[in-house]
N, C-alpha and C. Protein backbone atom coordinates (compact mmCIF):
# COMPACT_ATOMS: atom_id res chain seq x y z
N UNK A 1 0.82 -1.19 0.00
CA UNK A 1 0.00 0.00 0.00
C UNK A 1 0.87 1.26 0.00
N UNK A 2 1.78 1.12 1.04
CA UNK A 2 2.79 2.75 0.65
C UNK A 2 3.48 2.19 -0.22
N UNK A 3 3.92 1.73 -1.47
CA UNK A 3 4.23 2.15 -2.77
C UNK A 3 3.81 2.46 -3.82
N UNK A 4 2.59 2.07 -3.30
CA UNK A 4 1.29 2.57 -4.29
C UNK A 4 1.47 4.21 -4.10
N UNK A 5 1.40 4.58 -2.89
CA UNK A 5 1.12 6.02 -2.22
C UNK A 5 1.76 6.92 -2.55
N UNK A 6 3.19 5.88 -2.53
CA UNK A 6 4.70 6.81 -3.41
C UNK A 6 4.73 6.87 -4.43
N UNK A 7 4.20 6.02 -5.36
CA UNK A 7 4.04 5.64 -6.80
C UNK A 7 3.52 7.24 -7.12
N UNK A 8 1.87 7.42 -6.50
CA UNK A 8 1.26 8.78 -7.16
C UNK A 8 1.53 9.99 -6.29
N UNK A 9 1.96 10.02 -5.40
CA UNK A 9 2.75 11.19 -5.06
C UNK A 9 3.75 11.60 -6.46
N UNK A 10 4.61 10.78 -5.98
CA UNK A 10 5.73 10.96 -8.01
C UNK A 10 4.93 11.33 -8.95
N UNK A 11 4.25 10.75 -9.17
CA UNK A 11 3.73 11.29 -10.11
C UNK A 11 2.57 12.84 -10.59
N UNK A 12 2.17 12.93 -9.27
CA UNK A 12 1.50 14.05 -8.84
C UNK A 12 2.68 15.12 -8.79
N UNK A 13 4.00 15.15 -7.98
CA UNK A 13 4.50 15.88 -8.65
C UNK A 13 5.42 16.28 -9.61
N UNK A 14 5.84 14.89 -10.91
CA UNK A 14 6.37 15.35 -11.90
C UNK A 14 5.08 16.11 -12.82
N UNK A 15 4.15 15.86 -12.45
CA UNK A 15 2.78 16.21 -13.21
C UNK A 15 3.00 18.18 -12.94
N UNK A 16 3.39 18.54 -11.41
CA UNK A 16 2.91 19.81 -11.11
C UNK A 16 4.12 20.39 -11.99
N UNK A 17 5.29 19.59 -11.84
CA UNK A 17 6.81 20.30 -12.11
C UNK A 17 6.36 20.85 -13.87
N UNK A 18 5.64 19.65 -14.60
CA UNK A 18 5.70 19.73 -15.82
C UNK A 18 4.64 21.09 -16.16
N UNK A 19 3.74 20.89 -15.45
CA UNK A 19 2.58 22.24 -15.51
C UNK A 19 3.37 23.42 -15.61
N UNK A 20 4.17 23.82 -14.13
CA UNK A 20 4.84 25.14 -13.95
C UNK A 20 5.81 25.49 -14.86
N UNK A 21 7.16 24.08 -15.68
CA UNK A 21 7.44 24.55 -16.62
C UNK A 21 6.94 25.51 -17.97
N UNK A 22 5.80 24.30 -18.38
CA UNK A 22 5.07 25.54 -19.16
C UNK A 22 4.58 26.77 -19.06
N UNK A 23 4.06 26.83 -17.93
CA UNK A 23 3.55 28.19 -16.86
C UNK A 23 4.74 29.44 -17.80
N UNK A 24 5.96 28.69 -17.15
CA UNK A 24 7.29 29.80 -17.48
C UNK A 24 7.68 30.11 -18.66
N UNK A 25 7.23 28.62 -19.61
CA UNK A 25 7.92 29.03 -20.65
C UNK A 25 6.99 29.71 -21.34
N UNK A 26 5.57 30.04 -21.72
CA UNK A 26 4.87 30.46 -22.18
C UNK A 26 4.69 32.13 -21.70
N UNK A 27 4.72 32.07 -20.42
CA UNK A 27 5.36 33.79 -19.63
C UNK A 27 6.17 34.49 -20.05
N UNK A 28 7.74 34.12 -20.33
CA UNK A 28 8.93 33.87 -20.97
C UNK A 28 8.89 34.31 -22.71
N UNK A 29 8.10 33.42 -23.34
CA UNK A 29 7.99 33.66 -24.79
C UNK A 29 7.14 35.28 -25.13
N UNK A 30 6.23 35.01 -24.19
CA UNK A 30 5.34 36.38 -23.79
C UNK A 30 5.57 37.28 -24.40
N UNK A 31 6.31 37.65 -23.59
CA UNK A 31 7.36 38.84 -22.44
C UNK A 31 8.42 39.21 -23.94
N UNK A 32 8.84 37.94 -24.29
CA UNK A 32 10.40 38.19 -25.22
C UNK A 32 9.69 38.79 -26.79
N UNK A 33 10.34 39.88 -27.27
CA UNK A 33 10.23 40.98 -28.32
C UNK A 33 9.76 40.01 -29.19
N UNK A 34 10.82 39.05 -29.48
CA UNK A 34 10.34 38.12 -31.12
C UNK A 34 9.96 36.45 -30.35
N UNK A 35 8.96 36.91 -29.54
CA UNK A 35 8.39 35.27 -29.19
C UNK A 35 7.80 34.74 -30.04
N UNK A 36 7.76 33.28 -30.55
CA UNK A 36 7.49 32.45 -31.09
C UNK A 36 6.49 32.44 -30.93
N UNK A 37 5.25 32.04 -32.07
CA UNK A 37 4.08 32.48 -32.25
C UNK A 37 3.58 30.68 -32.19
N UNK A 38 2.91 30.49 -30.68
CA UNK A 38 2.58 29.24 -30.49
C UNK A 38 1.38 28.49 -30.82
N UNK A 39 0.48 29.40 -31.61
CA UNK A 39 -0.88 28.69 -32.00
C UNK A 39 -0.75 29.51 -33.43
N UNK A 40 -0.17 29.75 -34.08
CA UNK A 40 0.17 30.23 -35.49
C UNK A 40 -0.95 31.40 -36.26
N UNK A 41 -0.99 32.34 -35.25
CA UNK A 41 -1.42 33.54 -35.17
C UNK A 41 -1.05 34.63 -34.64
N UNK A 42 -1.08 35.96 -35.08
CA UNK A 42 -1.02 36.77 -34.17
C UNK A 42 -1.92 37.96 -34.13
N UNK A 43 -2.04 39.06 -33.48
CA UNK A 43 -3.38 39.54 -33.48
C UNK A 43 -2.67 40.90 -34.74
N UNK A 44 -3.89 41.30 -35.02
CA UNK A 44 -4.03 41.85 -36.43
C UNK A 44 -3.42 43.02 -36.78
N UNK A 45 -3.37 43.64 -35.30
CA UNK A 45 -2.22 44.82 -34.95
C UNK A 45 -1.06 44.72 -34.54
N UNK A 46 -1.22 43.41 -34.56
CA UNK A 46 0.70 43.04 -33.74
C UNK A 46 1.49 43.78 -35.08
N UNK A 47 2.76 44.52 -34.43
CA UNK A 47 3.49 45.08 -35.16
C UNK A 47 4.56 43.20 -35.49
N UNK A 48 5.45 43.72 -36.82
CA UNK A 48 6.50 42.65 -37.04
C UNK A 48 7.42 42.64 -37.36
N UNK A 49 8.35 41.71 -37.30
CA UNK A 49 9.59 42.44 -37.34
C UNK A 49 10.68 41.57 -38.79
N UNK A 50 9.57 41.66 -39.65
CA UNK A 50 9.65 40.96 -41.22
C UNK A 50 10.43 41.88 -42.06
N UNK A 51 10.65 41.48 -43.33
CA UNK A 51 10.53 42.16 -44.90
C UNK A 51 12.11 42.88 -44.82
N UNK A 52 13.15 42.64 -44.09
CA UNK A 52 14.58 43.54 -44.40
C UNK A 52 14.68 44.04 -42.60
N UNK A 53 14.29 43.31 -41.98
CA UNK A 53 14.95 43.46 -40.55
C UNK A 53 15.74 43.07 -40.01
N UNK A 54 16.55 44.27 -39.51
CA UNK A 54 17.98 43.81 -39.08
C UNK A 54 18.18 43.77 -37.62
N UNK A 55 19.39 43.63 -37.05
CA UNK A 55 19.38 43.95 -36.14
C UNK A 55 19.25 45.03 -34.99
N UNK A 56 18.86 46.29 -35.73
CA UNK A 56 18.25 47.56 -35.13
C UNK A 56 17.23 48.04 -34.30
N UNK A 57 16.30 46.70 -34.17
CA UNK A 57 15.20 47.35 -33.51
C UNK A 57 14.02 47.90 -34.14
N UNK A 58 14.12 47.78 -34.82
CA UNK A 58 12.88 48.92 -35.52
C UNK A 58 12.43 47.70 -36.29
N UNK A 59 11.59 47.39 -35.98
CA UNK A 59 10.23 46.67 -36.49
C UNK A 59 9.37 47.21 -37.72
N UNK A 60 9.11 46.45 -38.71
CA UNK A 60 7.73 46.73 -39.73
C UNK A 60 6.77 46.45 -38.90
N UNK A 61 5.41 47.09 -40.12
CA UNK A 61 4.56 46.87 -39.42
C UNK A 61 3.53 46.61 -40.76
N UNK A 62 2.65 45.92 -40.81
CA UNK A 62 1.44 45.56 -41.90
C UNK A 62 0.66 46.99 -42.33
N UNK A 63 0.34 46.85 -43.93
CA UNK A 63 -0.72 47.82 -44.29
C UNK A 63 -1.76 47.73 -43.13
N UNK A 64 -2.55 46.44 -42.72
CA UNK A 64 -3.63 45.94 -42.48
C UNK A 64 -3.97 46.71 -40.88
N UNK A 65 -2.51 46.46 -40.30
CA UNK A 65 -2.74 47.65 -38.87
C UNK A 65 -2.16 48.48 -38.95
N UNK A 66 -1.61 49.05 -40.38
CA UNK A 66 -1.15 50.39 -39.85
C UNK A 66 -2.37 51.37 -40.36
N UNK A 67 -3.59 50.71 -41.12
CA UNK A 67 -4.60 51.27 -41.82
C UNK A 67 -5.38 50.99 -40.59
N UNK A 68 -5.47 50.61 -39.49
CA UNK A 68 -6.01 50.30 -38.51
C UNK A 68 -5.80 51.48 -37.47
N UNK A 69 -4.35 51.98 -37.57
CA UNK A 69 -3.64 53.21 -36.51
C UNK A 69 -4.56 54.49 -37.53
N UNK A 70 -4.54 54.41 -38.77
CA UNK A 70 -4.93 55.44 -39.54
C UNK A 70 -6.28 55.49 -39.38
N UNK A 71 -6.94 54.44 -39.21
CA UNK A 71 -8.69 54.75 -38.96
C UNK A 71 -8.84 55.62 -37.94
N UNK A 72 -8.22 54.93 -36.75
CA UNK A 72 -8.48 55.06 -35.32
C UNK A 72 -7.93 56.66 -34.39
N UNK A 73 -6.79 57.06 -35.64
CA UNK A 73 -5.84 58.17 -35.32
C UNK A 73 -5.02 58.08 -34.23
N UNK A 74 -4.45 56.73 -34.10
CA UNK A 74 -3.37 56.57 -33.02
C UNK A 74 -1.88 56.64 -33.54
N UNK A 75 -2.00 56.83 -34.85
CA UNK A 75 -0.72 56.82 -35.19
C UNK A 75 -0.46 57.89 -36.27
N UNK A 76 0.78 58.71 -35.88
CA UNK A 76 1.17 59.64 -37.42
C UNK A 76 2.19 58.83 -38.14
N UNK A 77 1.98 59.68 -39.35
CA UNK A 77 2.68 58.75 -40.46
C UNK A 77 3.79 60.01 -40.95
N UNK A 78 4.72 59.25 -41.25
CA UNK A 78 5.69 60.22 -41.64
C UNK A 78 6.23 59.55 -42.91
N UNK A 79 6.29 60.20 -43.52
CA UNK A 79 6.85 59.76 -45.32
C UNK A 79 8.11 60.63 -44.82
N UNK A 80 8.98 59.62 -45.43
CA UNK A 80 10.65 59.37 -45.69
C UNK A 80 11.15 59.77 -47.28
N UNK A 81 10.43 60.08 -48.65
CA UNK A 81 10.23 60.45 -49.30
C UNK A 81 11.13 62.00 -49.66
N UNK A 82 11.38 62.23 -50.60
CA UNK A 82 12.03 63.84 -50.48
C UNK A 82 10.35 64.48 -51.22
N UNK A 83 10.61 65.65 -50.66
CA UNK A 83 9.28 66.73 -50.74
C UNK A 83 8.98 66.56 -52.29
N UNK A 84 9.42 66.68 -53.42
CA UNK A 84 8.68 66.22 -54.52
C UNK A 84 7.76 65.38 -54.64
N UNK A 85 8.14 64.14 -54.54
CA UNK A 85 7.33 62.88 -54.41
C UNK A 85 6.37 62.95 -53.33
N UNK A 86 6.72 63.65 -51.98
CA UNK A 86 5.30 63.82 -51.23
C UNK A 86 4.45 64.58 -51.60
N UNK A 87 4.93 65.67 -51.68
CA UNK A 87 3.76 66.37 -52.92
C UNK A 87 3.08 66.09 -54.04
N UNK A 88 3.49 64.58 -54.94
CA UNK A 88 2.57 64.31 -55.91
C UNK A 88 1.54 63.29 -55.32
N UNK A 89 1.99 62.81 -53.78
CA UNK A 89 0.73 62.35 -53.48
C UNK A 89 1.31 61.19 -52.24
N UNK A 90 0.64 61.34 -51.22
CA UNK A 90 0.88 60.77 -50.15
C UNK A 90 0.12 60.02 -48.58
N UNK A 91 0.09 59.48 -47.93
CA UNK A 91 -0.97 59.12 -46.74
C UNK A 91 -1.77 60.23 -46.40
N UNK A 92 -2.75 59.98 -46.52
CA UNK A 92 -3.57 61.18 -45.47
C UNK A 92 -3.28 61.66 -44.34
N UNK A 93 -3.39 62.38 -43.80
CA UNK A 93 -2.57 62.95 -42.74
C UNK A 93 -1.51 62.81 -42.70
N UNK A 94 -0.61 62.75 -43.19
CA UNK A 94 1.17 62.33 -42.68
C UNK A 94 2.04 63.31 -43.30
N UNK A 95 2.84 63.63 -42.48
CA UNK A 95 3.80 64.34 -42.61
C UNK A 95 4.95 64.13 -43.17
N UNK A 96 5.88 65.14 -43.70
CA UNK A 96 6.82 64.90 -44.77
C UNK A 96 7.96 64.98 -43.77
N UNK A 97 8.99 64.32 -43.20
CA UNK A 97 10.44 64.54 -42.83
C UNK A 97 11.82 63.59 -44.03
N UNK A 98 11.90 64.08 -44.85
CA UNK A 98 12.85 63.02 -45.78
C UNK A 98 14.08 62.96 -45.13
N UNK A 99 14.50 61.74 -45.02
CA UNK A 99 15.20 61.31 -44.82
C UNK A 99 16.62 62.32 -44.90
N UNK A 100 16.79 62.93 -45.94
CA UNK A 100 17.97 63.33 -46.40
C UNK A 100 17.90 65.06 -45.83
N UNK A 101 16.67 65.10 -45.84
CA UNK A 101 16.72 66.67 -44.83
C UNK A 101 16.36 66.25 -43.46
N UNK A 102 17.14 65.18 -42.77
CA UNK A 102 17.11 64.91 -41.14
C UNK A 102 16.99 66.21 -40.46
N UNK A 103 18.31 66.64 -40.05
CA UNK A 103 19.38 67.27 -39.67
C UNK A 103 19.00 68.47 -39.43
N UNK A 104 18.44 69.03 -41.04
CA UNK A 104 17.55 70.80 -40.95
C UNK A 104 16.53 70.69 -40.51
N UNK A 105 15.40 69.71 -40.22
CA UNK A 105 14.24 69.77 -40.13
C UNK A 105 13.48 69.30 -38.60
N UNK A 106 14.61 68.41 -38.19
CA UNK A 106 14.44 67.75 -36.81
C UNK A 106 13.49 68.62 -35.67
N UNK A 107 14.11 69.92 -35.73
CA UNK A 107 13.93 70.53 -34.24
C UNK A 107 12.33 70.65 -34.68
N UNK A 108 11.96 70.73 -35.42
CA UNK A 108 10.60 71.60 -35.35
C UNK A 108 9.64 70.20 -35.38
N UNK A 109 10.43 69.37 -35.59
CA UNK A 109 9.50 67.86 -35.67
C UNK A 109 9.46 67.35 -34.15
N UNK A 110 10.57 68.15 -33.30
CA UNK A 110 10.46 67.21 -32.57
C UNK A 110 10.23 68.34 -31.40
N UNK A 111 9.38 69.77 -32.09
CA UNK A 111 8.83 70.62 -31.07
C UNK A 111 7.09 70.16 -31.30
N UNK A 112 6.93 69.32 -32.58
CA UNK A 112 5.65 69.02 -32.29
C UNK A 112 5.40 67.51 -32.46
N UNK A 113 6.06 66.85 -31.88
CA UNK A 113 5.26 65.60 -31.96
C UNK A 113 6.54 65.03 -30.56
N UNK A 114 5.11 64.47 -29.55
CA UNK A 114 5.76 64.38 -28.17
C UNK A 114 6.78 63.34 -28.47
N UNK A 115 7.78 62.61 -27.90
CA UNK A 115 8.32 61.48 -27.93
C UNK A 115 8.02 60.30 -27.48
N UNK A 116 6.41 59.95 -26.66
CA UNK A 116 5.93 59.10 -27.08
C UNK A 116 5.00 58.53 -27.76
N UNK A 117 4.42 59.51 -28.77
CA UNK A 117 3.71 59.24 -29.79
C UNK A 117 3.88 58.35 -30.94
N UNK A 118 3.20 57.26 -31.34
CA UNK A 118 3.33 56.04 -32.02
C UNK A 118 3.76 56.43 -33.52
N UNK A 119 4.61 56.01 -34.03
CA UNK A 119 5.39 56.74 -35.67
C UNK A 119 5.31 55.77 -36.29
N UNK A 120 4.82 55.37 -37.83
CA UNK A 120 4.53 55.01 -38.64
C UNK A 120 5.39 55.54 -39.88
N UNK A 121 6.99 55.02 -40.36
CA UNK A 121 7.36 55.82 -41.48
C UNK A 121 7.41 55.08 -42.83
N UNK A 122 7.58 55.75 -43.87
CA UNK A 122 7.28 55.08 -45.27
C UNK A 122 7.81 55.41 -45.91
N UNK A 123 7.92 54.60 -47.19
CA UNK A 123 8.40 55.25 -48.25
C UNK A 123 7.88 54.70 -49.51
N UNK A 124 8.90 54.63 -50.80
CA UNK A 124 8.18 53.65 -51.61
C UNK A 124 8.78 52.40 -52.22
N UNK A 125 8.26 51.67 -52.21
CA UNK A 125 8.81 50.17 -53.39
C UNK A 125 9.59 49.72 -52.28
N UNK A 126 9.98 48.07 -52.47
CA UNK A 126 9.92 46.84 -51.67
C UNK A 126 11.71 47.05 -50.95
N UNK A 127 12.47 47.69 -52.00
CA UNK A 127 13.71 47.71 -51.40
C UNK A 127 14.22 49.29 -51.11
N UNK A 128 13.24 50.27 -50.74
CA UNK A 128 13.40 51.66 -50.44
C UNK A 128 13.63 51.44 -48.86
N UNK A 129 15.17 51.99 -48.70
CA UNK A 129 15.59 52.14 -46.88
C UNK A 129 15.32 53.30 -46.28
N UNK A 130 14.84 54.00 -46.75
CA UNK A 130 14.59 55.79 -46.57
C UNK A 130 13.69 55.57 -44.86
N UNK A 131 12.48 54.47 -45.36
CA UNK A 131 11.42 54.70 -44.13
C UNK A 131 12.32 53.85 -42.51
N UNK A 132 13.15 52.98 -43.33
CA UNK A 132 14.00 52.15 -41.74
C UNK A 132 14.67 53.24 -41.52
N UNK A 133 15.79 54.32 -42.56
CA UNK A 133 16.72 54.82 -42.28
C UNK A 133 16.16 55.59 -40.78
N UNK A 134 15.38 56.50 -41.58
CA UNK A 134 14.42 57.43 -40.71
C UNK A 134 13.81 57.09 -39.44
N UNK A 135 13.36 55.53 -39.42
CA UNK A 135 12.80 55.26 -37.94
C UNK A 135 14.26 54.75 -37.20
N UNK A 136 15.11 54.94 -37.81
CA UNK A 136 16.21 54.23 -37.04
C UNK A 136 16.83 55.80 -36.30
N UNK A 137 17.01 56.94 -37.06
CA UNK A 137 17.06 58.38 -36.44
C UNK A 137 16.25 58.57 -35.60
N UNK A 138 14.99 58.52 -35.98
CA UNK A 138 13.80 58.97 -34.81
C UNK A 138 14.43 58.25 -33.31
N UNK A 139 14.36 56.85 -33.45
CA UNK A 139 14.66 56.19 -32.29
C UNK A 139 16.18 56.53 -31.71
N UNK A 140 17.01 56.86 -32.15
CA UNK A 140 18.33 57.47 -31.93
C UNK A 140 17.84 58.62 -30.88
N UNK A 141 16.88 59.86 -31.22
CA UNK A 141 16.26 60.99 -31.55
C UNK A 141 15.81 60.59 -29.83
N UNK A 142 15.24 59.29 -29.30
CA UNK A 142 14.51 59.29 -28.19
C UNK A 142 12.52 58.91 -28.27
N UNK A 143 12.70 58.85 -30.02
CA UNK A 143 11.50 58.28 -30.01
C UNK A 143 11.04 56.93 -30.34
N UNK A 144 10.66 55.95 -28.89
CA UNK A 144 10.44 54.31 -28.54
C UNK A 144 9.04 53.90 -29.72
N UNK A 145 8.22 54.64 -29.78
CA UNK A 145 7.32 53.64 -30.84
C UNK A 145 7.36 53.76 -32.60
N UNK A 146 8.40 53.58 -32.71
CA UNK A 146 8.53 53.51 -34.11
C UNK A 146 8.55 52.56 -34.69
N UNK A 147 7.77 52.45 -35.89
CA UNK A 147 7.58 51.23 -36.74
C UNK A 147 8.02 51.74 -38.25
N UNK A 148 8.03 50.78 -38.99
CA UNK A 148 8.59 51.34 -40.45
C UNK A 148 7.09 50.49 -41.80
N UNK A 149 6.56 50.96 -42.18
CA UNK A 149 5.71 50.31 -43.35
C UNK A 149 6.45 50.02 -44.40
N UNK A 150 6.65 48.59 -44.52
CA UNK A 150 7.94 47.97 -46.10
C UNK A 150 6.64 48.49 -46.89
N UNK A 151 7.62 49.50 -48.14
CA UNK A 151 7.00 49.52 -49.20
C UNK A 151 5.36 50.01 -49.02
N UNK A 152 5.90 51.39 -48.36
CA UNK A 152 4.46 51.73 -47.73
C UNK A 152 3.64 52.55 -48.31
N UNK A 153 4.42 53.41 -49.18
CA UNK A 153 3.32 54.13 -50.29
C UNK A 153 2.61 53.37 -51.40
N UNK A 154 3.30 52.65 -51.90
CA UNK A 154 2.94 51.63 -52.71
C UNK A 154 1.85 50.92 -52.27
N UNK A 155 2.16 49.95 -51.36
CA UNK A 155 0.79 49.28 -50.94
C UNK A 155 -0.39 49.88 -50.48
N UNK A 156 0.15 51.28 -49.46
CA UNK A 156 -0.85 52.02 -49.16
C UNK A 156 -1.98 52.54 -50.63
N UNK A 157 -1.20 52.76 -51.39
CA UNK A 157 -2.16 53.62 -52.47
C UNK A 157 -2.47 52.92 -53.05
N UNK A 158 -2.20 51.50 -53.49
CA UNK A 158 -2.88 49.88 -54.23
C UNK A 158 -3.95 49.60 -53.71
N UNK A 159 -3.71 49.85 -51.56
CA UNK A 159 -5.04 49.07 -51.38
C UNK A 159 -6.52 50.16 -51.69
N UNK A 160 -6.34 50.84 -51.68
CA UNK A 160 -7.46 51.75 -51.67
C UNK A 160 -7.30 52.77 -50.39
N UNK A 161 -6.65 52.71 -49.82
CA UNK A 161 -6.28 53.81 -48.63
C UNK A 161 -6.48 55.16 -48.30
N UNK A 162 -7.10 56.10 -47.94
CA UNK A 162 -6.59 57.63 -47.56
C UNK A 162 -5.66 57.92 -48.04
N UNK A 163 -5.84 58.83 -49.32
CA UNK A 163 -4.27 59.44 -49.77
C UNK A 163 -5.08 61.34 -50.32
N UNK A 164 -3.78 61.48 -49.72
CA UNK A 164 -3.38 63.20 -50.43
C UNK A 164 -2.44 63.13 -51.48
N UNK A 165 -2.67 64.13 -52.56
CA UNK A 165 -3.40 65.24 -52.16
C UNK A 165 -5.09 64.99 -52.99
């Protein structure tokens, strides 16, 4: 009779040990920036960190939620673009900082838009670095929610999107 007793004790608690492992590791994956996506979904706004990401930090992010930040107005958009090309036509609401006029243009960008306000930058066609270059300054700059849209004018104005002018 007590080895029976010992028998499911053991087993009662390799049973608990095995529970709490998962407990942790699923906490763990959570928690971690590029956790492994364990039921092969993720939610529709999850930002990602796809399409030419390096080791910088700066994450893409989908037409699908960044047209989601644009419904909702949680997010500005900043085209990476030089002022020609934003002027023949660009996101609705979004603002022009090109890339290549950082430097002159910074202070006044960064007398109006707080530093933790959610940034959305773009540019155009699949291998244009203008919109990473730019969220990779911003975040230099002190600003934490920056995302980059791969190839974001493009898709933006394919899908049917809010565009100026």
């Amino acid at each position: 009779m007590i080895q029976r007793e010992e028998m499911l004790q053991t087993v009662w608690r390799a049973t608990l040990l095995v529970a709490l492992s998962v407990c942790v590791g699923i906490t763990f994956n959570t928690l971690r920036p590029k956790g492994v996506s364990l039921f092969g979904w993720q939610p529709e706004n999850a930002p990602t960190d796809t399409a030419g990401a390096g080791g910088d930090g700066i994450p893409s992010i989908g037409v699908d939620a960044a047209a989601l930040h644009h419904k909702n107005g949680t997010a500005l958009f900043v085209d990476a673009r030089p002022e020609a090309s934003f002027q023949k036509g660009h996101i609705q609401g979004a603002v022009n900082l090109p890339d290549a006029r950082f430097d002159e243009m910074f202070e006044s960008f960064f007398t109006a838009v707080e530093p933790d306000r959610l940034i959305i930058t773009y540019c155009d066609g699949p291998g244009c670095p203008l919109a990473r270059h730019l969220a990779e300054k911003l975040k230099e700059m002190g600003y934490n929610r920056v995302y980059h849209l791969v190839d974001g004018w493009g898709r933006w104005r394919d899908s049917g999107l809010p565009v100026e002018p």
